[in-house]
Structures are given as structure tokens and as C-alpha cells.
PDB file of N, CA and C in Angstrom:
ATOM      1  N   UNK A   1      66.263  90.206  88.619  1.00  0.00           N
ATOM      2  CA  UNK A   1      67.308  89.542  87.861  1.00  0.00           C
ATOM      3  C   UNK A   1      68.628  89.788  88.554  1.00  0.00           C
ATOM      4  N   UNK A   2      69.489  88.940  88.978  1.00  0.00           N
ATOM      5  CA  UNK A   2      70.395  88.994  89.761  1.00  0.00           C
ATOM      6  C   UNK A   2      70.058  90.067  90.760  1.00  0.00           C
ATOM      7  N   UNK A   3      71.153  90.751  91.093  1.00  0.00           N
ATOM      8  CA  UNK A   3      71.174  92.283  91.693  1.00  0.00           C
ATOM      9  C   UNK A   3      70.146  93.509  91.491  1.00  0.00           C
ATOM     10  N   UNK A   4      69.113  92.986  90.246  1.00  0.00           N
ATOM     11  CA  UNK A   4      68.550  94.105  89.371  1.00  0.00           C
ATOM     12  C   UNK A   4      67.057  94.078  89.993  1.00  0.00           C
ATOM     13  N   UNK A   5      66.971  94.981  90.846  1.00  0.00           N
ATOM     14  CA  UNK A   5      65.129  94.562  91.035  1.00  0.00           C
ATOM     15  C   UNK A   5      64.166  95.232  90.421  1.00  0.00           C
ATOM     16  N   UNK A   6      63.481  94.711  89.116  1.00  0.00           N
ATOM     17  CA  UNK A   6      62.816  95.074  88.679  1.00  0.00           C
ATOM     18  C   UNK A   6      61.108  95.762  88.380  1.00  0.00           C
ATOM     19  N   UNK A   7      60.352  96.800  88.583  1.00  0.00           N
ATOM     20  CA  UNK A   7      59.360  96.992  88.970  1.00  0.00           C
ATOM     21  C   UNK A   7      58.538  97.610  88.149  1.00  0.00           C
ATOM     22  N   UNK A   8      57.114  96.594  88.230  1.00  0.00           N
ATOM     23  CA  UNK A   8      55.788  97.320  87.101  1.00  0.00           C
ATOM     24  C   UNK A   8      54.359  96.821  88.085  1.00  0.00           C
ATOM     25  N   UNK A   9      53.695  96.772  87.075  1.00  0.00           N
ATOM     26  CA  UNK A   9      52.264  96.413  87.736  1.00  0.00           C
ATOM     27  C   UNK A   9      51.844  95.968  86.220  1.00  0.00           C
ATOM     28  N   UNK A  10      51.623  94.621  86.229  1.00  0.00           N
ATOM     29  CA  UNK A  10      50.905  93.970  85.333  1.00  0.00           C
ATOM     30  C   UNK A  10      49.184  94.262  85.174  1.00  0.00           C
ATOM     31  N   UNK A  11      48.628  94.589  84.173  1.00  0.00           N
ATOM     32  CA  UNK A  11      47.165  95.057  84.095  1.00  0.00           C
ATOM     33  C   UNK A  11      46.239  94.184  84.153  1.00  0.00           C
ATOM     34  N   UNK A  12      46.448  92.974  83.395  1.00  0.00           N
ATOM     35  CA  UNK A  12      45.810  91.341  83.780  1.00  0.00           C
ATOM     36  C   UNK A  12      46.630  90.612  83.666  1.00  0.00           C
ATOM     37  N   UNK A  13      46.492  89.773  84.305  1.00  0.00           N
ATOM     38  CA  UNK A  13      46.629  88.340  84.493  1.00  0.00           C
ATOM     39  C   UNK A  13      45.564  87.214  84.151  1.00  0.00           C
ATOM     40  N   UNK A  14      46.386  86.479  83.338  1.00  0.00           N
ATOM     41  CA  UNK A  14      45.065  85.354  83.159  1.00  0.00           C
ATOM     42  C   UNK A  14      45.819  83.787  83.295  1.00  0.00           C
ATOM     43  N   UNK A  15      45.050  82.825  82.712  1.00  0.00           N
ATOM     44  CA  UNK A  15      45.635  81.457  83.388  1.00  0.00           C
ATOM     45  C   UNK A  15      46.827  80.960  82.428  1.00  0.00           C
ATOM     46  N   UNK A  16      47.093  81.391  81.653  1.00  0.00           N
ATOM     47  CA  UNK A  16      48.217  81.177  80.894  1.00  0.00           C
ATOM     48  C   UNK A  16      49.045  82.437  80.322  1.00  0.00           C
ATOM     49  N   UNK A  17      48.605  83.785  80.950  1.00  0.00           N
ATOM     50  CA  UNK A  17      49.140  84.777  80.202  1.00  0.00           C
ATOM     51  C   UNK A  17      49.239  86.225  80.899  1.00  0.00           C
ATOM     52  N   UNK A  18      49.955  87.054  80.035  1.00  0.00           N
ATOM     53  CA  UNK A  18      49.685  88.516  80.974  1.00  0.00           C
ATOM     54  C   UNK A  18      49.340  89.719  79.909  1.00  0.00           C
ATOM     55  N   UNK A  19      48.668  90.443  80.413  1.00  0.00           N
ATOM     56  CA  UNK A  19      48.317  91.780  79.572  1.00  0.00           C
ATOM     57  C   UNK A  19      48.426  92.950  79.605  1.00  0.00           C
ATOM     58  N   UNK A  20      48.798  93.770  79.283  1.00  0.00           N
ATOM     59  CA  UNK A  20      49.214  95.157  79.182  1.00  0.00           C
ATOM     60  C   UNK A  20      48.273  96.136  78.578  1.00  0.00           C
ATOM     61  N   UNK A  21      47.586  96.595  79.059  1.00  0.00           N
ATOM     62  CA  UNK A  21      46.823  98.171  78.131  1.00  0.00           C
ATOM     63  C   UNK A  21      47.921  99.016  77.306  1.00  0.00           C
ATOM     64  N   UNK A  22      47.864  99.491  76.395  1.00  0.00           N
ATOM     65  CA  UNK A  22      48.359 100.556  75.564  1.00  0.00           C
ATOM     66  C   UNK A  22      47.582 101.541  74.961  1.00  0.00           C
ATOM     67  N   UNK A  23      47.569 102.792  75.388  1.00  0.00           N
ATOM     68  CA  UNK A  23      46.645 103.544  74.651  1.00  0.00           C
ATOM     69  C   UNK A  23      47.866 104.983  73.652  1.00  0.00           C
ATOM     70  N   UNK A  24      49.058 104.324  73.023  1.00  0.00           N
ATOM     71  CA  UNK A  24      49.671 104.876  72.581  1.00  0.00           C
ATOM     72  C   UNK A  24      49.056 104.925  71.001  1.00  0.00           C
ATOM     73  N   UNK A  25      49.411 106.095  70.647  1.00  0.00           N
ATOM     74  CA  UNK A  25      49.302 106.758  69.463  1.00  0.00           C
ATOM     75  C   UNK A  25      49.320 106.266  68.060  1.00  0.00           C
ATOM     76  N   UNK A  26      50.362 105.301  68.035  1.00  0.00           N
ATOM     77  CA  UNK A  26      50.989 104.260  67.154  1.00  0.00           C
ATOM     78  C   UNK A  26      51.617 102.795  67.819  1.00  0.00           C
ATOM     79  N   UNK A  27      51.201 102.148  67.081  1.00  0.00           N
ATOM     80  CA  UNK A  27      50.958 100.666  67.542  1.00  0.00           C
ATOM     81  C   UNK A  27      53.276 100.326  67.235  1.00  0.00           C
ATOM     82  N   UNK A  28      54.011 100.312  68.179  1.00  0.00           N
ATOM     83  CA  UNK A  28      55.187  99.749  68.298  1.00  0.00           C
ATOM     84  C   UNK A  28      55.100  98.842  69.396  1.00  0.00           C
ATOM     85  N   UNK A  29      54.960  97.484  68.953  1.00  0.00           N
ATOM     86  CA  UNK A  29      55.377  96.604  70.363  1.00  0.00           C
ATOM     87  C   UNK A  29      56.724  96.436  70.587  1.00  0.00           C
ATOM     88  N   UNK A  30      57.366  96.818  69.923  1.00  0.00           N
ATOM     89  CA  UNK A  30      59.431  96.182  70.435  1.00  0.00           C
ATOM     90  C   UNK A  30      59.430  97.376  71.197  1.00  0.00           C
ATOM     91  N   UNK A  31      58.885  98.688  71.584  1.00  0.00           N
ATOM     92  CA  UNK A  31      59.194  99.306  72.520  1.00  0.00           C
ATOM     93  C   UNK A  31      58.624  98.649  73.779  1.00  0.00           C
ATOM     94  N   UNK A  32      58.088  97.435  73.626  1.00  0.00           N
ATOM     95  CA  UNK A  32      57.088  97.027  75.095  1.00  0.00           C
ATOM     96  C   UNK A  32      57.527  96.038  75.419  1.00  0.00           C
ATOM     97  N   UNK A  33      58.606  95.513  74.784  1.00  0.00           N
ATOM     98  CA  UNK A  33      58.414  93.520  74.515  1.00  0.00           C
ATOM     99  C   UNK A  33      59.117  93.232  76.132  1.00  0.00           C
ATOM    100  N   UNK A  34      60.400  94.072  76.280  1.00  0.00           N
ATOM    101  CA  UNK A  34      61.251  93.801  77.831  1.00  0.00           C
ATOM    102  C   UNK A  34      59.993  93.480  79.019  1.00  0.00           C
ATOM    103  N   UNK A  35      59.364  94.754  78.698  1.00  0.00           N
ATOM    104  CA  UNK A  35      58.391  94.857  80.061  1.00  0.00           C
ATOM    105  C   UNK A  35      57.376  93.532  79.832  1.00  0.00           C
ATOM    106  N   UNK A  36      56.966  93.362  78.499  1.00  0.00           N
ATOM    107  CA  UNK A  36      55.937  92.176  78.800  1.00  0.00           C
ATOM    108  C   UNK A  36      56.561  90.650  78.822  1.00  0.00           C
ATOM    109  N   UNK A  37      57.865  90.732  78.599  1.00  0.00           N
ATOM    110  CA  UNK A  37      58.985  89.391  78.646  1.00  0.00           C
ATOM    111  C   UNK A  37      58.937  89.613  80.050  1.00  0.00           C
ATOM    112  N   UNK A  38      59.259  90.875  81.221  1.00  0.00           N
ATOM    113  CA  UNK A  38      59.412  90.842  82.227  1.00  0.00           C
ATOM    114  C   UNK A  38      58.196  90.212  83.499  1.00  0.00           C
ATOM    115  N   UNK A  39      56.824  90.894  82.874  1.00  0.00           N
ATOM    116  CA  UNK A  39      55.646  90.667  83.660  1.00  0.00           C
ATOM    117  C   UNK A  39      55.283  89.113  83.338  1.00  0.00           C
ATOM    118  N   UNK A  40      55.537  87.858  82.370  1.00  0.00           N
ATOM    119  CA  UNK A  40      55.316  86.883  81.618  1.00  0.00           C
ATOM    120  C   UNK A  40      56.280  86.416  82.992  1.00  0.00           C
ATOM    121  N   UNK A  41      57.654  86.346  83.306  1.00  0.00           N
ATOM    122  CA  UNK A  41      58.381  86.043  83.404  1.00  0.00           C
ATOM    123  C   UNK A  41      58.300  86.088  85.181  1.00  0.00           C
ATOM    124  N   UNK A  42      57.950  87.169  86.035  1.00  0.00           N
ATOM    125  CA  UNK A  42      57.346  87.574  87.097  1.00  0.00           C
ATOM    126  C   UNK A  42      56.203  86.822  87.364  1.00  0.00           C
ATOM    127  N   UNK A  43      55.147  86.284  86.294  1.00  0.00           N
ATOM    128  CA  UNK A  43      53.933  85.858  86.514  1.00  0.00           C
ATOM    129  C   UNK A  43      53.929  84.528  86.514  1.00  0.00           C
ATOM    130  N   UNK A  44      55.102  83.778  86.277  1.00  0.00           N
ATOM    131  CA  UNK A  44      55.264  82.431  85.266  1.00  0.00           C
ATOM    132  C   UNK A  44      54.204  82.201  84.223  1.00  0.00           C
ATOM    133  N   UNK A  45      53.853  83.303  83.984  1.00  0.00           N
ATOM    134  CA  UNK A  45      53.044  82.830  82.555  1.00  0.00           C
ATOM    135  C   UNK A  45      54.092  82.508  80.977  1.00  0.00           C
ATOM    136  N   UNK A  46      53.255  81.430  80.289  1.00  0.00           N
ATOM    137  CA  UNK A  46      54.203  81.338  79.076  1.00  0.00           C
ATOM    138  C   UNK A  46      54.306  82.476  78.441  1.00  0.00           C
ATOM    139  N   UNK A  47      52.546  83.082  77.838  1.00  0.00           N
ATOM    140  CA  UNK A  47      52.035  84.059  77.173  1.00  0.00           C
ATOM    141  C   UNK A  47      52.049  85.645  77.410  1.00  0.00           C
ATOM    142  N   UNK A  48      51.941  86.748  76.567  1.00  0.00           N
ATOM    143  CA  UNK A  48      52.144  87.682  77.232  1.00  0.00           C
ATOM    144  C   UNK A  48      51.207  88.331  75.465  1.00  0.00           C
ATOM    145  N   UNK A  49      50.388  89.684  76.076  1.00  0.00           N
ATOM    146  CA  UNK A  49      50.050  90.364  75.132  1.00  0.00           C
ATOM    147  C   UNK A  49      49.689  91.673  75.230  1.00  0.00           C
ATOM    148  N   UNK A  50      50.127  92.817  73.857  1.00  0.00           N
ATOM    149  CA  UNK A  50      49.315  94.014  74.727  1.00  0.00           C
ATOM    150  C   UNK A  50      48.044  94.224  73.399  1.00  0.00           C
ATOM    151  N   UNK A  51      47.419  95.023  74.552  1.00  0.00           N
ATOM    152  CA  UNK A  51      46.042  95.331  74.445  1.00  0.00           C
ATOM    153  C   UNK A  51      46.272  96.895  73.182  1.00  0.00           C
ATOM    154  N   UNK A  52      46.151  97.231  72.535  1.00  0.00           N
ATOM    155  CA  UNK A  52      46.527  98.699  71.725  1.00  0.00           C
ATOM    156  C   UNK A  52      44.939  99.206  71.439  1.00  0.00           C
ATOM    157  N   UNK A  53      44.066  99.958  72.527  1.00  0.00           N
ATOM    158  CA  UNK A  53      42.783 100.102  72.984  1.00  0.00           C
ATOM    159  C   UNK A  53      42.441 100.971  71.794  1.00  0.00           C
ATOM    160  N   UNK A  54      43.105 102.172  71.209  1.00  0.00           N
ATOM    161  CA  UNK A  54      42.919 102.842  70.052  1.00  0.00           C
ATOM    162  C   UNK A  54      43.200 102.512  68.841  1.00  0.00           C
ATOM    163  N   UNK A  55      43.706 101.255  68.773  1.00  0.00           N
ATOM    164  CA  UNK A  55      43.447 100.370  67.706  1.00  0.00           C
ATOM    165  C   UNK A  55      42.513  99.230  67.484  1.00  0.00           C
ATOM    166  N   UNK A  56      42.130  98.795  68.757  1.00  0.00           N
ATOM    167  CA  UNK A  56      41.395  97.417  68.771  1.00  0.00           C
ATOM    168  C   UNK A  56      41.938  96.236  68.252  1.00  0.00           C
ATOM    169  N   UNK A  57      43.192  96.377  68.545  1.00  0.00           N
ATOM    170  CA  UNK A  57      44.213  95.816  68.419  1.00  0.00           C
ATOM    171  C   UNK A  57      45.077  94.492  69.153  1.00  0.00           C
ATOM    172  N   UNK A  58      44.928  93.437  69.608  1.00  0.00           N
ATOM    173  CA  UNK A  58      45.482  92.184  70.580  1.00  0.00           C
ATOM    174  C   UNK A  58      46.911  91.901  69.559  1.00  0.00           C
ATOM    175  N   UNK A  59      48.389  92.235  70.242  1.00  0.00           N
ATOM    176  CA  UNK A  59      49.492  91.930  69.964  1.00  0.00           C
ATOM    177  C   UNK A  59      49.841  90.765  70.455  1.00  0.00           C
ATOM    178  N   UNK A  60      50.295  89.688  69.951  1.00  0.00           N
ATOM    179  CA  UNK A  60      51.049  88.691  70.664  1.00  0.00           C
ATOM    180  C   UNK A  60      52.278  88.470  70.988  1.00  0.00           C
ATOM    181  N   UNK A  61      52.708  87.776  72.309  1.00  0.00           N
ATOM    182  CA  UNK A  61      54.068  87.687  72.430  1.00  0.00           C
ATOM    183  C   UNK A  61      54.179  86.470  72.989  1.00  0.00           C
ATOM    184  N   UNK A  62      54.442  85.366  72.080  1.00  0.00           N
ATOM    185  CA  UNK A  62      54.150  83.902  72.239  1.00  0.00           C
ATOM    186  C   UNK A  62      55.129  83.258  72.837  1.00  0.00           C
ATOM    187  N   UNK A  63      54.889  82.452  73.654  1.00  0.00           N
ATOM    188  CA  UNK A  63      55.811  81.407  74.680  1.00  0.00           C
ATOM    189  C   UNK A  63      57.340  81.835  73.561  1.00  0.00           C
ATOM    190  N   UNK A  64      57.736  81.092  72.626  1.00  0.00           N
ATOM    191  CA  UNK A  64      58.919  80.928  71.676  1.00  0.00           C
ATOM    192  C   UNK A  64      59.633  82.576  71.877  1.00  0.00           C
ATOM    193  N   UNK A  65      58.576  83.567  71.406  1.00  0.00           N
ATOM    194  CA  UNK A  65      59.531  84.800  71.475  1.00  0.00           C
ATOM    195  C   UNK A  65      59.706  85.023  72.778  1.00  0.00           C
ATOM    196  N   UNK A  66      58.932  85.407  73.578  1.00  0.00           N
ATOM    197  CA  UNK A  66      59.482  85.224  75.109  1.00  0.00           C
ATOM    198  C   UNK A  66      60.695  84.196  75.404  1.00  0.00           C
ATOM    199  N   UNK A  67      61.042  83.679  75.191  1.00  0.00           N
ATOM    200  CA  UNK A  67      62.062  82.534  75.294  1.00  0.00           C
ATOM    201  C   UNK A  67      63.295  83.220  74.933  1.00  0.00           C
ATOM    202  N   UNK A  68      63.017  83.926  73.607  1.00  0.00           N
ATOM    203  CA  UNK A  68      64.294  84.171  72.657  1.00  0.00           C
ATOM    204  C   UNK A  68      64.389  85.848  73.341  1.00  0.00           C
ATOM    205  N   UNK A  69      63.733  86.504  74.256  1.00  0.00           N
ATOM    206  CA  UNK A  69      63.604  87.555  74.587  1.00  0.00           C
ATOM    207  C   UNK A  69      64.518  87.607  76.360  1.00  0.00           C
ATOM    208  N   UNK A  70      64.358  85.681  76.664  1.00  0.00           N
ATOM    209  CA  UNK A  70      65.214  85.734  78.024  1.00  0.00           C
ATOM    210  C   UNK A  70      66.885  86.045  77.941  1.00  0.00           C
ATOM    211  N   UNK A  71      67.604  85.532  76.360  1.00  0.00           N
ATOM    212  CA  UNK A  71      69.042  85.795  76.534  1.00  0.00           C
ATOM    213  C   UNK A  71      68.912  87.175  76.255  1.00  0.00           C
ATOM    214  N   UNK A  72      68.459  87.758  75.134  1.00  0.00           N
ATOM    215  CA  UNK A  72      68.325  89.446  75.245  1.00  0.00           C
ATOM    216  C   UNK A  72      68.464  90.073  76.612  1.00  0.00           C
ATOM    217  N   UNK A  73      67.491  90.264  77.486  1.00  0.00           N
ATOM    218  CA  UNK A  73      67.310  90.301  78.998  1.00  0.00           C
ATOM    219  C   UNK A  73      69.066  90.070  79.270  1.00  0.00           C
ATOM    220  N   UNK A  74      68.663  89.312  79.721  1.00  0.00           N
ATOM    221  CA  UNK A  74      70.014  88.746  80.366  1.00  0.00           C
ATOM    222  C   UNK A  74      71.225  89.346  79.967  1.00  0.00           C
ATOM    223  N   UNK A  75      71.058  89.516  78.509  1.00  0.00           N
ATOM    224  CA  UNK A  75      72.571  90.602  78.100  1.00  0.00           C
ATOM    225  C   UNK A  75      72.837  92.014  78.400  1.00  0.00           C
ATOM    226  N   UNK A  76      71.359  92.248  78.214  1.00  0.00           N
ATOM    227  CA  UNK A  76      70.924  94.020  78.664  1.00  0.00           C
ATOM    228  C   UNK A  76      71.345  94.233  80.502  1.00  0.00           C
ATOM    229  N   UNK A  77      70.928  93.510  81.054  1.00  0.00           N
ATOM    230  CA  UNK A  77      71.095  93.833  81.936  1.00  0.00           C
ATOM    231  C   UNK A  77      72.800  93.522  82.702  1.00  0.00           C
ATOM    232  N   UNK A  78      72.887  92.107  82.465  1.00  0.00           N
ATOM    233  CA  UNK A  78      74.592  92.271  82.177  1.00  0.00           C
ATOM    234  C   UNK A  78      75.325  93.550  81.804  1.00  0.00           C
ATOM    235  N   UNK A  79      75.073  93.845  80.740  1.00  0.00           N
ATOM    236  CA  UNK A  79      75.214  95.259  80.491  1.00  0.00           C
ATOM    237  C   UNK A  79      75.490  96.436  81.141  1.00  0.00           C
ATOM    238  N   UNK A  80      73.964  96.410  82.039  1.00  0.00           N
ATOM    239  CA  UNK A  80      73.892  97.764  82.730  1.00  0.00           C
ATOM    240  C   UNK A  80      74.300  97.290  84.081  1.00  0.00           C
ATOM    241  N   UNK A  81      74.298  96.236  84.666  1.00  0.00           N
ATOM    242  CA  UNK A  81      75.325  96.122  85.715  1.00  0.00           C
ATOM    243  C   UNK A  81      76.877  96.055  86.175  1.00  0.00           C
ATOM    244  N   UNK A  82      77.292  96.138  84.858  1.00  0.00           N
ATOM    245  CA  UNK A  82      78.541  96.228  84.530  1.00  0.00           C
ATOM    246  C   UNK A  82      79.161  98.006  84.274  1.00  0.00           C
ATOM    247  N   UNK A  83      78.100  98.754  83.979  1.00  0.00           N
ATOM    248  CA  UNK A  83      78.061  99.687  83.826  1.00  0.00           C
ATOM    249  C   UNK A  83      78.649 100.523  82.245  1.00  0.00           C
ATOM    250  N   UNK A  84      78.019  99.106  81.702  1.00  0.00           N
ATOM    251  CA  UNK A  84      78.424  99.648  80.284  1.00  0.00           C
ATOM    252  C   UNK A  84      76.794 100.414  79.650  1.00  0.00           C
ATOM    253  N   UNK A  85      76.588 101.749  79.822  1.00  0.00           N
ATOM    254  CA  UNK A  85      75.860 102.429  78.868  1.00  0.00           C
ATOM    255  C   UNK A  85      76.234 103.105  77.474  1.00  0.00           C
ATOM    256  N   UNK A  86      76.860 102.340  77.599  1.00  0.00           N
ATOM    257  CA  UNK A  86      76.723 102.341  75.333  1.00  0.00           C
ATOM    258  C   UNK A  86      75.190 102.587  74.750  1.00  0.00           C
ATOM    259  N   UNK A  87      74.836 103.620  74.246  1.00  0.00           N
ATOM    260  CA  UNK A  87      74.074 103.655  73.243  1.00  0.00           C
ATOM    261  C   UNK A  87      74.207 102.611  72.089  1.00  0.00           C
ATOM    262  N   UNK A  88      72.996 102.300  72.031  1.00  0.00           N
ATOM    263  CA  UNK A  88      72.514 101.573  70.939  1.00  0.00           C
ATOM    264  C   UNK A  88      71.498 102.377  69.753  1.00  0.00           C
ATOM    265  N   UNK A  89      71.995 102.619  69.055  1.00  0.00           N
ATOM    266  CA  UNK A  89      71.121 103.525  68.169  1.00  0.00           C
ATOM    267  C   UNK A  89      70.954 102.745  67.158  1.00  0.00           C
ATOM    268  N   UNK A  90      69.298 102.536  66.871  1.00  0.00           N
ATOM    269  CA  UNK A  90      68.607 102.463  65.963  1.00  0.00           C
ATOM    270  C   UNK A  90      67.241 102.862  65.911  1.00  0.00           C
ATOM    271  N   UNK A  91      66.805 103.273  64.992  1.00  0.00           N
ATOM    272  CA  UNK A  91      65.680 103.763  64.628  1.00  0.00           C
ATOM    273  C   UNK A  91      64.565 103.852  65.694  1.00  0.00           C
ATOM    274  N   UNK A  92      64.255 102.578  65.807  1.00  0.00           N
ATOM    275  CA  UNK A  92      63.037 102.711  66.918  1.00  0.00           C
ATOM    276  C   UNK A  92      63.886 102.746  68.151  1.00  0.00           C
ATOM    277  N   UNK A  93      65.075 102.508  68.658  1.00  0.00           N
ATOM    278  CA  UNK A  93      65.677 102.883  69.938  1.00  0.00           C
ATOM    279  C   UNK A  93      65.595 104.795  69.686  1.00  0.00           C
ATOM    280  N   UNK A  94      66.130 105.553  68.783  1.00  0.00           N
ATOM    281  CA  UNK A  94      66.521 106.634  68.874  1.00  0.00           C
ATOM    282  C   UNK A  94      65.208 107.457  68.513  1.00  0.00           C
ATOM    283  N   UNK A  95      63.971 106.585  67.750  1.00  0.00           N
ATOM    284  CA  UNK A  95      62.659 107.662  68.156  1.00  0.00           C
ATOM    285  C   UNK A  95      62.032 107.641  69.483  1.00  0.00           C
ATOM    286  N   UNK A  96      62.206 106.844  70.222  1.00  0.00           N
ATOM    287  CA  UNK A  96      61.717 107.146  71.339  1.00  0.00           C
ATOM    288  C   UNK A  96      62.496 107.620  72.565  1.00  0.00           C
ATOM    289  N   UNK A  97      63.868 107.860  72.625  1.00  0.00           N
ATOM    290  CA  UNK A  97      64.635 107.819  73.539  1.00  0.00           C
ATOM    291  C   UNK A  97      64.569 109.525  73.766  1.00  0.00           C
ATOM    292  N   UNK A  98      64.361 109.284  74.973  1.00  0.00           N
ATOM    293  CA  UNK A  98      64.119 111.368  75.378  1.00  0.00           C
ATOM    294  C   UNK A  98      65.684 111.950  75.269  1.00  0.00           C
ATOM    295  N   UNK A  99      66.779 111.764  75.052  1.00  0.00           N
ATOM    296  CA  UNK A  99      68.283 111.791  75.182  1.00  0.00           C
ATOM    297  C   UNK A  99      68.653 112.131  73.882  1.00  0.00           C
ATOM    298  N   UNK A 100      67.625 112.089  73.009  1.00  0.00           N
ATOM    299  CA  UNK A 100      68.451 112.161  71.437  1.00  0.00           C
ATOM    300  C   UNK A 100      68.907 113.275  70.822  1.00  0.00           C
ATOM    301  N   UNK A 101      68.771 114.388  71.652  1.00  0.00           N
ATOM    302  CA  UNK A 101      69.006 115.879  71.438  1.00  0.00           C
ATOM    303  C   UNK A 101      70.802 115.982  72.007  1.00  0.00           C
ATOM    304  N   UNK A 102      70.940 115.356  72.959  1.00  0.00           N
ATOM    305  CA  UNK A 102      72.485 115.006  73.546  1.00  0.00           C
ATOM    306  C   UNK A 102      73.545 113.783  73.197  1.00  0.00           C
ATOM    307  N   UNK A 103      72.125 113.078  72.672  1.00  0.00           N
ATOM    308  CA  UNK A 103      73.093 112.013  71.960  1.00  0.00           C
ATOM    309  C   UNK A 103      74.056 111.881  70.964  1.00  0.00           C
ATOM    310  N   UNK A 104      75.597 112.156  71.100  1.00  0.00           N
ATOM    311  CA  UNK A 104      76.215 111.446  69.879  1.00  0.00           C
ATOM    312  C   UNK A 104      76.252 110.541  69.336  1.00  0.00           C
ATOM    313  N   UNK A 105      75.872 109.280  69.286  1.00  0.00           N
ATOM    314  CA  UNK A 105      75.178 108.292  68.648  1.00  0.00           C
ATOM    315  C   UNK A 105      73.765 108.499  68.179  1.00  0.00           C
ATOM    316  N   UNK A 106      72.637 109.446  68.461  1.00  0.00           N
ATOM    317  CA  UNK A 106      71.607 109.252  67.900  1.00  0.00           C
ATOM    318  C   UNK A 106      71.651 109.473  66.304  1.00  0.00           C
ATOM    319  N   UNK A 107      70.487 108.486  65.665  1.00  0.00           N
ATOM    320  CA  UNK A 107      70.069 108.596  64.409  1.00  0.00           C
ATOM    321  C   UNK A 107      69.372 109.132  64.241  1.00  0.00           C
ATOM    322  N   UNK A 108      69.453 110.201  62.816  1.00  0.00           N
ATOM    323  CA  UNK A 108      68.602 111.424  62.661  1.00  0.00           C
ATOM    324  C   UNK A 108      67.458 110.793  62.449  1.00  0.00           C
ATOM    325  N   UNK A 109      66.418 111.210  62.599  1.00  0.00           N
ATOM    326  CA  UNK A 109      64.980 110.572  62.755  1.00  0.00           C
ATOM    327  C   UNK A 109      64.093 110.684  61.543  1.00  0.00           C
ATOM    328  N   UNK A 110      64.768 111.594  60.487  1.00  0.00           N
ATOM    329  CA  UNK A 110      64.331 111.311  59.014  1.00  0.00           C
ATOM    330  C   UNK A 110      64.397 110.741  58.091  1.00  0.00           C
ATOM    331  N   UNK A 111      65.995 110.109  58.667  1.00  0.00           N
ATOM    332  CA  UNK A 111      66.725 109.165  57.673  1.00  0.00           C
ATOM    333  C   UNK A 111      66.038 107.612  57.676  1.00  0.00           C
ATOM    334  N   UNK A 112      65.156 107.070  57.352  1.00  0.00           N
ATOM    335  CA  UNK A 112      65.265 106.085  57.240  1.00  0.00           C
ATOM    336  C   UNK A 112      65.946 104.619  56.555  1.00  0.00           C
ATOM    337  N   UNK A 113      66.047 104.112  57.887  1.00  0.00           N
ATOM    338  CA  UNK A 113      67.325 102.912  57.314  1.00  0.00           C
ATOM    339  C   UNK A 113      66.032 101.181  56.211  1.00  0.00           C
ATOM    340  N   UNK A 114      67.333 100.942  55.352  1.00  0.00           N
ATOM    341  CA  UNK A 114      67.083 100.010  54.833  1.00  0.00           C
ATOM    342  C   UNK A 114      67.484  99.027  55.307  1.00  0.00           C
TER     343      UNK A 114
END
């Protein structure tokens, strides 16, 4: 993306789509969606899905949200090429973020928001 070179290894590929293994603990796809907007997007595939193997689980990430996932992209990385790292804290940003012990913006992780 512009200046930004981005790097993964897609797990399949198929004729309209791409796939991702997950063998995480708990099923969160918005922690995955960039990378599978990214490999969709790398692959010219419309489709994109992950696999959640300890769930038996097929997530979708359909042509439309991929779409609505390219201006996202595009802002994020705008963003970080500009060199604005602003925290974004919310819930599922601040449970997974390894930084939240230093973070002044992190959200306490008990509080759940309405």
C-alpha cells in the first residue's frame, strides 16, 4: 500500500477466495479482518474466510465487507505513515494489545462497555 510493504503467507487460496487457519482459543475475527482484507486484496480474490479449527467453525468475510474494510485500510495506514500512533482503545483493541500495561489510554479489561 503506497510506501507500506506489507507481509503474510496466505494458507489457501481458492478460485474466488482466501483462507486463513486459526487455532485460537476464542473465536474474535475483527482481530483478523486487516490481514484477511489484506491477503483477499494481494490475491484479487473477492472472498476471504477464516478457518477457527477448535471450533469447527468457517467465518465469513464477504466481497461487501471487504470493500468497506478498503477505506479503513487506507486510513490506518495513512495514519501510520504519517506517524500518527495514537492509541485507539477499545475493548477488543486493548484485550489483545501486548502494550496495555504502559498504556495510558488502555481500557481496564473488566470494565465492560455498553
Amino acid at each position: 500500500m503506497g510506501d507500506l510493504a506489507l507481509n503474510g503467507v496466505v494458507d489457501l487460496v481458492g478460485e474466488d477466495f482466501v483462507l486463513d487457519f486459526k487455532t485460537d482459543q476464542t473465536m474474535h475475527p475483527e482481530h483478523h479482518q486487516f490481514q484477511l482484507w489484506a491477503y483477499s486484496r494481494a490475491m484479487g480474490k473477492p472472498n476471504a474466510y477464516l478457518a477457527y479449527l477448535r471450533h469447527d467453525h468457517l467465518h465469513p468475510f464477504e466481497a461487501g465487507a471487504l470493500q468497506d474494510f478498503d477505506h479503513q485500510a487506507k486510513a490506518l495506514v495513512s495514519k501510520l505513515m504519517s506517524g500518527d500512533l495514537t492509541p485507539k482503545a477499545a475493548h477488543h483493541n486493548c484485550g489483545i494489545c501486548p502494550y496495555g500495561e504502559i498504556c495510558s489510554e488502555a481500557l481496564d479489561p473488566g470494565v465492560v462497555s455498553g
